[in-house]
C-alpha atoms as a PDB file:
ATOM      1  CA  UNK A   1       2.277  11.736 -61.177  1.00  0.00           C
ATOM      2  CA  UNK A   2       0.062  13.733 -58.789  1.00  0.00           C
ATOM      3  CA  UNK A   3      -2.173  10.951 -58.566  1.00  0.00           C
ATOM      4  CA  UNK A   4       0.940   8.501 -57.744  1.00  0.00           C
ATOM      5  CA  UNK A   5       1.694  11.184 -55.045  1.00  0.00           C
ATOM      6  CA  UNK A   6      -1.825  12.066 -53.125  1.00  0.00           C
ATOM      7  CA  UNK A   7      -1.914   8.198 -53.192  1.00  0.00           C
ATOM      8  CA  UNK A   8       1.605   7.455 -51.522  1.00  0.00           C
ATOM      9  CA  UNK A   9       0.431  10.211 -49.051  1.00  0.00           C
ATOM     10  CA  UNK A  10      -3.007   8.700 -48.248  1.00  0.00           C
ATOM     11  CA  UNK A  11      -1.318   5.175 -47.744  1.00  0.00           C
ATOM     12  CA  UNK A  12       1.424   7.125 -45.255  1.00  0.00           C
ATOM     13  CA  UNK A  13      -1.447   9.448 -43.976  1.00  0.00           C
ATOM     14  CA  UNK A  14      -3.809   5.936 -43.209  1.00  0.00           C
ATOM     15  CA  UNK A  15      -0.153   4.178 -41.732  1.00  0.00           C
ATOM     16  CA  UNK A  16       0.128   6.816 -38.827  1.00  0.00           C
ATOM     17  CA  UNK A  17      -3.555   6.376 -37.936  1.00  0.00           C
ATOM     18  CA  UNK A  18      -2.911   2.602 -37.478  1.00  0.00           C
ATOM     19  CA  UNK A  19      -0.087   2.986 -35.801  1.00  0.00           C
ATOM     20  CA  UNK A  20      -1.909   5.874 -33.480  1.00  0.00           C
ATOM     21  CA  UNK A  21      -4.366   3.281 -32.535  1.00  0.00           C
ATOM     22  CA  UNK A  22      -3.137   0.710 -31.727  1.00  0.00           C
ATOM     23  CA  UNK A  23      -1.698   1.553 -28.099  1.00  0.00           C
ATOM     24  CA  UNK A  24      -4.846   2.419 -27.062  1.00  0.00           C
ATOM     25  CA  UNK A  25      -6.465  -1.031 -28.698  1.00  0.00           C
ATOM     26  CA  UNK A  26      -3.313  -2.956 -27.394  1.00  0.00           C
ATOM     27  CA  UNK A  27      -4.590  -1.390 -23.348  1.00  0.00           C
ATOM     28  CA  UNK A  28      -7.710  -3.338 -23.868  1.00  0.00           C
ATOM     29  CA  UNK A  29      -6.071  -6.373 -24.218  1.00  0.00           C
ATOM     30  CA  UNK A  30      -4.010  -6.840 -21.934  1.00  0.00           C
ATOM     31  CA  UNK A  31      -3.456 -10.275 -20.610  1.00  0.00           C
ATOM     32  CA  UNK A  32      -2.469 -11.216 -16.874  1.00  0.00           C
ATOM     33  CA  UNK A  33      -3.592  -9.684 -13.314  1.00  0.00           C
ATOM     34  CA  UNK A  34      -4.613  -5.820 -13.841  1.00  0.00           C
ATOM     35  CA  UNK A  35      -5.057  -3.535 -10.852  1.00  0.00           C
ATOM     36  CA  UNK A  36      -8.041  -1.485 -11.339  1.00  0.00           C
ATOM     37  CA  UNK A  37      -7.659   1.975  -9.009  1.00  0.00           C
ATOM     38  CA  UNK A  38      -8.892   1.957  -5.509  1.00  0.00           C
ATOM     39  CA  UNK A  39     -11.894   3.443  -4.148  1.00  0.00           C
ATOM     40  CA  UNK A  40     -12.051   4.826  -0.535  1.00  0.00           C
ATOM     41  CA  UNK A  41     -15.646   4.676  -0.784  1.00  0.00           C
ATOM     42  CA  UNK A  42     -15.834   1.095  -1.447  1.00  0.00           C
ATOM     43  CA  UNK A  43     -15.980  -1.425   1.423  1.00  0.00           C
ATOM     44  CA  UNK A  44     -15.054  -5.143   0.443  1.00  0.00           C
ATOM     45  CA  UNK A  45     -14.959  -8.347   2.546  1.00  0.00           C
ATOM     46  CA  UNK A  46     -11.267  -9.403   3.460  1.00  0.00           C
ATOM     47  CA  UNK A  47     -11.390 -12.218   1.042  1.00  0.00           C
ATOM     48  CA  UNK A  48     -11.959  -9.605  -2.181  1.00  0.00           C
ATOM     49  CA  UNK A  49      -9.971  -6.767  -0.269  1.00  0.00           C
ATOM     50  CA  UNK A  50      -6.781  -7.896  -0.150  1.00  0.00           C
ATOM     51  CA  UNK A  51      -4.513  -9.825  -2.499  1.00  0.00           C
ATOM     52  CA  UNK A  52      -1.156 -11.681  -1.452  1.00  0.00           C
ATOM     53  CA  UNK A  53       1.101 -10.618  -4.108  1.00  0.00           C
ATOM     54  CA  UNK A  54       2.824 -14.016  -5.965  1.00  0.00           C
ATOM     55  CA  UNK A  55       5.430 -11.360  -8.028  1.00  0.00           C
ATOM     56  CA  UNK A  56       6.269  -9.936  -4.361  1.00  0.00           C
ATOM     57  CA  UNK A  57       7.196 -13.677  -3.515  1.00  0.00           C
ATOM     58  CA  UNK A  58       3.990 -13.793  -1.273  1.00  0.00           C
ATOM     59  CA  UNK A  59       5.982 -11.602   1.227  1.00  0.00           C
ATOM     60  CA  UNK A  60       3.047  -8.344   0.569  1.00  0.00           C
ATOM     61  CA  UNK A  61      -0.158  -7.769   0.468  1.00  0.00           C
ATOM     62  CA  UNK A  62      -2.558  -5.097  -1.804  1.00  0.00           C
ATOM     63  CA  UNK A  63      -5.426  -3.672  -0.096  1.00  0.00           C
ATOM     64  CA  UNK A  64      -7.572  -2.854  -2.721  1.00  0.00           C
ATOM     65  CA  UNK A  65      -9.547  -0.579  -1.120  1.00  0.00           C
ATOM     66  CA  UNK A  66      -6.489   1.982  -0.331  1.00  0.00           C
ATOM     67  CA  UNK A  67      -4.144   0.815  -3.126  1.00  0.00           C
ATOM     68  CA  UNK A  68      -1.462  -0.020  -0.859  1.00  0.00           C
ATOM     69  CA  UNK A  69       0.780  -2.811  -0.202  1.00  0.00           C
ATOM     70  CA  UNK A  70       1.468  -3.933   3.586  1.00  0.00           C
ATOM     71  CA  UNK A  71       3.874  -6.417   4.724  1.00  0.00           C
ATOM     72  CA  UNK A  72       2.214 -10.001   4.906  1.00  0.00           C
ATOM     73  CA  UNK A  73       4.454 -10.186   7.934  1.00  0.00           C
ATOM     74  CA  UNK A  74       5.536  -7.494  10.325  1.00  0.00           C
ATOM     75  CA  UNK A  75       8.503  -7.661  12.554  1.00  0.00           C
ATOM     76  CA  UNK A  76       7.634  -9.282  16.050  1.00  0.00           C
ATOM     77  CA  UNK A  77      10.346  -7.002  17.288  1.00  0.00           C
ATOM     78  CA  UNK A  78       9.810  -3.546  18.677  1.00  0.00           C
ATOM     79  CA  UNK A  79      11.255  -0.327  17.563  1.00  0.00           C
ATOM     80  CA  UNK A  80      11.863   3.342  19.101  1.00  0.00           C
ATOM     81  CA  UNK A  81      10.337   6.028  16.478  1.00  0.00           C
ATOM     82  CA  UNK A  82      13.481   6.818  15.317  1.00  0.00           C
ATOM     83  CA  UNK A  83      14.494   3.768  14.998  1.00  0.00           C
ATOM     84  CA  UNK A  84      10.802   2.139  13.144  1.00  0.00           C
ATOM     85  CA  UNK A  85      11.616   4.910  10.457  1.00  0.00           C
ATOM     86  CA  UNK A  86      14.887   3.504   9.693  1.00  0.00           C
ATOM     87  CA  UNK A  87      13.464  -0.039  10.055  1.00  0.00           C
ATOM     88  CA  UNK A  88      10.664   0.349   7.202  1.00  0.00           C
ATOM     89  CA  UNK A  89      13.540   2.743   4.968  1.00  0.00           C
ATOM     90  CA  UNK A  90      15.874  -0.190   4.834  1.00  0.00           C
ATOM     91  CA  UNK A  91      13.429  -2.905   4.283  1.00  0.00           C
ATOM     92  CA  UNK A  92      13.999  -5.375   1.790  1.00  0.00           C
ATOM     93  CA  UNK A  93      10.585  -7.325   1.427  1.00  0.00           C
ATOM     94  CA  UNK A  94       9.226  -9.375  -2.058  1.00  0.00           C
ATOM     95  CA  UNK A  95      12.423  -8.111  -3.398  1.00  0.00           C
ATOM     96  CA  UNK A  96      11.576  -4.609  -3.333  1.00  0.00           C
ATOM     97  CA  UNK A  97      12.749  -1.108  -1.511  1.00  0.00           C
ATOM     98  CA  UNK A  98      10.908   1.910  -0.618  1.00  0.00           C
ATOM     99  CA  UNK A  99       8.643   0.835   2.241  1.00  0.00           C
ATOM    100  CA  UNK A 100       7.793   3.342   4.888  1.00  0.00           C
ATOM    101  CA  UNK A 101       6.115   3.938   7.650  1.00  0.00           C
ATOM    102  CA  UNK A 102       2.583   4.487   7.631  1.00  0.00           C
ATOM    103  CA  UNK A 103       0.890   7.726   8.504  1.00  0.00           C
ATOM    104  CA  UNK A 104      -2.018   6.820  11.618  1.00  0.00           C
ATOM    105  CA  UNK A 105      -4.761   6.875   9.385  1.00  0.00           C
ATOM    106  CA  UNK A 106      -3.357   4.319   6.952  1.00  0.00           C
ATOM    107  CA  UNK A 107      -1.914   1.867   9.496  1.00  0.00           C
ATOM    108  CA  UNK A 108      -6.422   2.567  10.840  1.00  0.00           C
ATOM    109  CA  UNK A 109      -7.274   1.649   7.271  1.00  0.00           C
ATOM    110  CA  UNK A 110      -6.562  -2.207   8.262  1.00  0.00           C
ATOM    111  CA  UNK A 111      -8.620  -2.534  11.369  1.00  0.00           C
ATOM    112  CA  UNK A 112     -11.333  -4.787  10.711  1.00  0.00           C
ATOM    113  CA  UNK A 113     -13.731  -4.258  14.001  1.00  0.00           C
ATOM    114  CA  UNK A 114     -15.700  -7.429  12.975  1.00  0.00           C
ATOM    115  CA  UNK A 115     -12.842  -9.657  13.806  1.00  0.00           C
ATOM    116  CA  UNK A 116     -11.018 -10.372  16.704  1.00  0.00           C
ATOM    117  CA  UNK A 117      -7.840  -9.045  17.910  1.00  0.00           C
ATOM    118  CA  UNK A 118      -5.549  -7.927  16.320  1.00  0.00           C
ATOM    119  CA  UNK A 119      -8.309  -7.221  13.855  1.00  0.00           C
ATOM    120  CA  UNK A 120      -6.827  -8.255  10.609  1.00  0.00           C
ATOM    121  CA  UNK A 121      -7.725 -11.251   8.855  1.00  0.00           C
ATOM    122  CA  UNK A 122      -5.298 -13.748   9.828  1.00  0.00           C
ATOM    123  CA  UNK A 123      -5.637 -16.006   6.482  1.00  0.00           C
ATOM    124  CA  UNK A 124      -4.426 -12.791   4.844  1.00  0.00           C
ATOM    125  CA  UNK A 125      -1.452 -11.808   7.571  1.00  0.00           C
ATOM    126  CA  UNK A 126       0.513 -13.614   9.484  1.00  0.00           C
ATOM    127  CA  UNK A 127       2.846 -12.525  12.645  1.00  0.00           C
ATOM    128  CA  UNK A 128       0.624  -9.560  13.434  1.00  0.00           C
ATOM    129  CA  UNK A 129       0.695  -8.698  16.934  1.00  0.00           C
ATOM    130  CA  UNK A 130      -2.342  -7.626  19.532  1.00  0.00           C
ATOM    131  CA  UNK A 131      -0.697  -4.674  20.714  1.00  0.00           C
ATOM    132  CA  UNK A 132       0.532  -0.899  19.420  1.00  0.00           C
ATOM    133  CA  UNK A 133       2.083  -0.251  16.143  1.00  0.00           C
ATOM    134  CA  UNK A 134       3.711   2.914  15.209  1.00  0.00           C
ATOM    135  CA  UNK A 135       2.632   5.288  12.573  1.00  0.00           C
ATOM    136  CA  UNK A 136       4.663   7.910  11.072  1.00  0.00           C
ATOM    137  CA  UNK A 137       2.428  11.078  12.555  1.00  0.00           C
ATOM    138  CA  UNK A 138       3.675  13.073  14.760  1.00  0.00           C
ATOM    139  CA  UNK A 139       1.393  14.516  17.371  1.00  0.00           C
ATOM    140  CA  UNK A 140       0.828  17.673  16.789  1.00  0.00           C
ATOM    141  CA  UNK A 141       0.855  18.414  20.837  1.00  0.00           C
ATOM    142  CA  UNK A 142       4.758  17.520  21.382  1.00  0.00           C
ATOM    143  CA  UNK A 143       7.268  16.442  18.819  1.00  0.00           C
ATOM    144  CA  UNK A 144       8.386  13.906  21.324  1.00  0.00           C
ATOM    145  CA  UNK A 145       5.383  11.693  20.527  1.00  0.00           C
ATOM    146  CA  UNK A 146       3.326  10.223  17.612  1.00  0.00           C
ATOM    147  CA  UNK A 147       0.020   8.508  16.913  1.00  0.00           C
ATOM    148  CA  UNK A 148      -0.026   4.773  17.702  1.00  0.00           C
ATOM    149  CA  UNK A 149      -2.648   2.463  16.535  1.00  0.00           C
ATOM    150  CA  UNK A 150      -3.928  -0.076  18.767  1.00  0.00           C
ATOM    151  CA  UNK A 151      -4.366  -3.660  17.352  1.00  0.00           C
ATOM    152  CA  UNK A 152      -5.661  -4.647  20.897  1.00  0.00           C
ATOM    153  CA  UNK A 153      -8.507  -2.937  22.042  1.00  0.00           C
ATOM    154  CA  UNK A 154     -11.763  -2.040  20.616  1.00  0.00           C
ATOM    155  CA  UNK A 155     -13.393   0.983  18.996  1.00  0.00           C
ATOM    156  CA  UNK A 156     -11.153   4.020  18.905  1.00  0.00           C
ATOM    157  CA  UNK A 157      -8.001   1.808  18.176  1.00  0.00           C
ATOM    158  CA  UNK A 158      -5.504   4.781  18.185  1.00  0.00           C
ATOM    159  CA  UNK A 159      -3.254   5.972  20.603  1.00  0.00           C
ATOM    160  CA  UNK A 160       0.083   8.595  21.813  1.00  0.00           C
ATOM    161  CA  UNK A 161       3.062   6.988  22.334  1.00  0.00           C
ATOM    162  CA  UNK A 162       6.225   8.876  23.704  1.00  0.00           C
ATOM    163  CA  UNK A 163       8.618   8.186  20.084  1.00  0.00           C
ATOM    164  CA  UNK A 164      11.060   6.750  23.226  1.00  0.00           C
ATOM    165  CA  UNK A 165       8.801   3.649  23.904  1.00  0.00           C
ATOM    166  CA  UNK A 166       9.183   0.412  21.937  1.00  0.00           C
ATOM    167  CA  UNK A 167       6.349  -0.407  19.468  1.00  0.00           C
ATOM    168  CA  UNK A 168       5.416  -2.831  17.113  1.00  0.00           C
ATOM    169  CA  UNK A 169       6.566  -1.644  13.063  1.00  0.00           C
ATOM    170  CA  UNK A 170       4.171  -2.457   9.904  1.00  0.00           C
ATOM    171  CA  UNK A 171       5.464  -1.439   7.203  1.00  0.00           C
ATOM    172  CA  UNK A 172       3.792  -0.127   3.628  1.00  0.00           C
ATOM    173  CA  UNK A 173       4.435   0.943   0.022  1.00  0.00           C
ATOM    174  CA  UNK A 174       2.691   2.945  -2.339  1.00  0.00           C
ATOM    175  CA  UNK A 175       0.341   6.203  -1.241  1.00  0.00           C
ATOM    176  CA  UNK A 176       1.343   9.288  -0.291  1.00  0.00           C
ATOM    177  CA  UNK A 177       3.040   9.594   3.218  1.00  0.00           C
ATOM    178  CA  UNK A 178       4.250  11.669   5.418  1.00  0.00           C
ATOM    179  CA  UNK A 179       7.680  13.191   6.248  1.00  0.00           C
ATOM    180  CA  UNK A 180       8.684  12.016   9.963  1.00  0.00           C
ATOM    181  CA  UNK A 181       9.676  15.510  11.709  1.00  0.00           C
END
């Protein structure tokens, strides 16, 4: 009988150390497009950088350097500050919510100086405009104005824009943000 017993409880014992390991041997074989982390360290060219997302109905775009997703195609329309906030809150793009706008240095993170204007690689985006784009950071000289990025001009690419003036809007998902004062 005690034999019958330290056997059942070796058998249930050796059952919840399969069952333990197989998440972790299921993770390594996964099947299908896997994201591996990004690396602000890393520099890749455009064409291993970013990836137009099918499951996003082509409509986004990963950056695999920063680990965010951009628009494929930004509104040609201009915004206020006020108004670019409210633009990227209520967008509906790939099928998905919760864009925002970027802070200054992620809407910088796109500039590719090696290109021409607007400096994005246009067999990755489409509609983007060679001119300012809001970002979400206020200055922190006056309230009444935030950092612009310039997809027009050459090194330095970042300007102040009075939150009253009509600029450009990309919009982004993922990272961490900033709360628009």
């Amino acid at each position: 009988m005690k034999n019958k017993l330290l056997s059942v409880l070796g058998l249930i014992v050796l059952g919840w150390a399969v069952i333990a390991a197989v998440p972790a041997e299921a993770e390594k074989n996964i099947t299908g497009p896997r994201y591996e982390p990004p690396s602000w360290d890393q520099t890749l060219p455009a064409n291993q950088r970013f990836v137009v997302l099918t499951n996003m109905n082509s409509d986004a775009v990963l950056d695999k350097e920063t680990g965010l997703v951009w628009e494929k195609s930004p509104s040609t329309d201009t915004f206020v500050w006020e108004d670019a906030q409210s633009h990227c809150n209520a967008l509906l793009t790939g099928n998905r919510v919760g864009w925002r706008l970027p802070t200054v240095q992620e809407l910088g993170s796109l500039l590719d100086l090696s290109t021409a204007a607007p400096y994005v690689p246009s067999s990755i985006f489409s509609t983007v405009q060679s001119n300012d784009y809001w970002s979400a950071t206020t200055t922190a000289v006056s309230t009444s104005s935030a950092w612009a990025v310039l997809f027009l001009s050459g090194p330095g690419n970042v300007g102040i824009g009075d939150k009253s003036d009509g600029l450009y809007v990309w919009c982004v998902r993922g990272g961490n943000g900033v709360d628009p004062q």
